[in-house]
Protein backbone atom coordinates (compact mmCIF):
# COMPACT_ATOMS: atom_id res chain seq x y z
CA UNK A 1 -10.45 0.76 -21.94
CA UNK A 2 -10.88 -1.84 -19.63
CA UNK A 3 -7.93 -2.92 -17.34
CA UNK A 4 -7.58 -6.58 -17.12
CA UNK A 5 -4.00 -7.51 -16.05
CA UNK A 6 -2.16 -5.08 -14.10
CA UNK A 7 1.37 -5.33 -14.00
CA UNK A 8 3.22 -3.02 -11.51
CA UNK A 9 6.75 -2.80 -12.45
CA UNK A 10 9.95 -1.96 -10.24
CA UNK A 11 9.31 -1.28 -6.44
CA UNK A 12 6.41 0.16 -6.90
CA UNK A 13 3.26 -0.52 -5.30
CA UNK A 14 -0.79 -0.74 -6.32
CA UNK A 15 -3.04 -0.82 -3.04
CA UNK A 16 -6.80 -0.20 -2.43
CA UNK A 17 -6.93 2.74 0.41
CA UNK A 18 -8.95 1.49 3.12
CA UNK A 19 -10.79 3.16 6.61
CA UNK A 20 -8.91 2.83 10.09
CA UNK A 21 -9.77 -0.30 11.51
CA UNK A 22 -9.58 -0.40 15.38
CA UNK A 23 -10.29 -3.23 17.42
CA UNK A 24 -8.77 -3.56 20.75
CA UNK A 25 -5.72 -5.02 20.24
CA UNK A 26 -5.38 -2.48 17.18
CA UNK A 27 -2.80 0.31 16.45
CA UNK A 28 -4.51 3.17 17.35
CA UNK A 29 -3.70 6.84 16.07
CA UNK A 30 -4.33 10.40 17.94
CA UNK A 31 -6.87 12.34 16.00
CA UNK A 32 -4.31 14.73 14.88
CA UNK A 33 -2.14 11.75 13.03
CA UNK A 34 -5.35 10.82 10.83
CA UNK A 35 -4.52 13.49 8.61
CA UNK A 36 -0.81 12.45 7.73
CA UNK A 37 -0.83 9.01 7.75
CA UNK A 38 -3.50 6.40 5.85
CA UNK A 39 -4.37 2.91 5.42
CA UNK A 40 -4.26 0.68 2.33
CA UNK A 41 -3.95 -2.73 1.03
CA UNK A 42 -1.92 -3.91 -1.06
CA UNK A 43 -3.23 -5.28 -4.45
CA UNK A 44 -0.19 -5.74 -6.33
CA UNK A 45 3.35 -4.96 -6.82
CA UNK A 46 6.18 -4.97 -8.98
CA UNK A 47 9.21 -7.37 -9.08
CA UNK A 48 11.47 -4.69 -6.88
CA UNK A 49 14.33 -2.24 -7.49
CA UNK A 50 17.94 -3.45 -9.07
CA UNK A 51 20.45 -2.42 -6.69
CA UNK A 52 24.01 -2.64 -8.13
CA UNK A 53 22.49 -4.93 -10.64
CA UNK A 54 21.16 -7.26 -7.84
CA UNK A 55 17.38 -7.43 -7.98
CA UNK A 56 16.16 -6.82 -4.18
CA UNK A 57 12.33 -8.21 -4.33
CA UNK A 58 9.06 -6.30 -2.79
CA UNK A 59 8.90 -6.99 1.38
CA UNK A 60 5.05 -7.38 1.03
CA UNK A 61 2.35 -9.60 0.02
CA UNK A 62 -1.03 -9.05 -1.90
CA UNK A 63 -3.62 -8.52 1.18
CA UNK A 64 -1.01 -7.06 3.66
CA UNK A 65 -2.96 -3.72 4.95
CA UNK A 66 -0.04 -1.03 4.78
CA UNK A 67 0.21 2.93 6.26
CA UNK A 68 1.90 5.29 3.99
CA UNK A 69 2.01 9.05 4.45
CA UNK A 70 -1.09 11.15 3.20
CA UNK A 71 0.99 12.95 0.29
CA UNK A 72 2.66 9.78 -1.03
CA UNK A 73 2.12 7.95 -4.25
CA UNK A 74 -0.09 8.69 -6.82
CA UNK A 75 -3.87 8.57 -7.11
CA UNK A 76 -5.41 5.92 -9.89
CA UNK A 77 -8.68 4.84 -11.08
CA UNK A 78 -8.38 1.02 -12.29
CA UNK A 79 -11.64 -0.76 -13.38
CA UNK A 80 -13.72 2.23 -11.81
CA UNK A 81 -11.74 2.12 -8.09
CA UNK A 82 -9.66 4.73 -7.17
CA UNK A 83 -6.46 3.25 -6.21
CA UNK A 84 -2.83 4.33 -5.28
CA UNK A 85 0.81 3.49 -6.62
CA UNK A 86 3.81 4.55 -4.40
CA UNK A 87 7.07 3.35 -3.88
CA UNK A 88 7.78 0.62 -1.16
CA UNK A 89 10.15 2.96 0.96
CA UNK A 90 6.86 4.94 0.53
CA UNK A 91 5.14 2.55 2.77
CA UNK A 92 5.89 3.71 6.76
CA UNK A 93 4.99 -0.16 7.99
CA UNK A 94 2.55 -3.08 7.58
CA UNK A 95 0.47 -4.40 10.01
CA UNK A 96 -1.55 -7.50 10.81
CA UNK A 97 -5.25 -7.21 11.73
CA UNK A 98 -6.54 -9.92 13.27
CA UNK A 99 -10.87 -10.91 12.79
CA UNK A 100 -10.74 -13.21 15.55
């Protein structure tokens, strides 16, 4: 089977993990942090969670480069890349990397 359309449903979701970038206007991390926390970006997500029947939409964007903690989600292989799907109160923030 060969996945062609994802769809992500509720609050949950799909990014591509990814190394630590640093640059020097970066967020940098003490060695002993690299364990617990990780990087990813995100590839798709889900419409969001209904809250007292009010829908409250995903806070992120496909492309936003997120940190979640190392024993969130869970661990997927789509189209032959391992992936990850976790909640959005999963994700601990999202940050902006700048390639200028």
């Amino acid at each position: 089977m060969k996945a062609t359309d994802i769809k992500v449903k509720g609050d949950y979701i799909l990014i591509a993990k990814v190394e630590i970038v640093k640059d020097e206007g970066g967020i940098i991390l003490r060695d002993e942090e690299k364990d617990k926390v990780k990087l990813g970006e995100v590839i798709g997500y889900g419409p969001g969670a209904y809250i007292d029947g009010t829908l409250i939409p995903v806070d992120l964007e496909v492309g936003d480069i997120v940190y979640y903690n190392v024993y969130a989600g869970l661990d997927v292989n789509v189209n032959d890349e391992d992936m990850l799907v976790l909640k959005e109160s999963e994700i601990l923030m999202s940050v902006v990397i700048d390639d200028k």
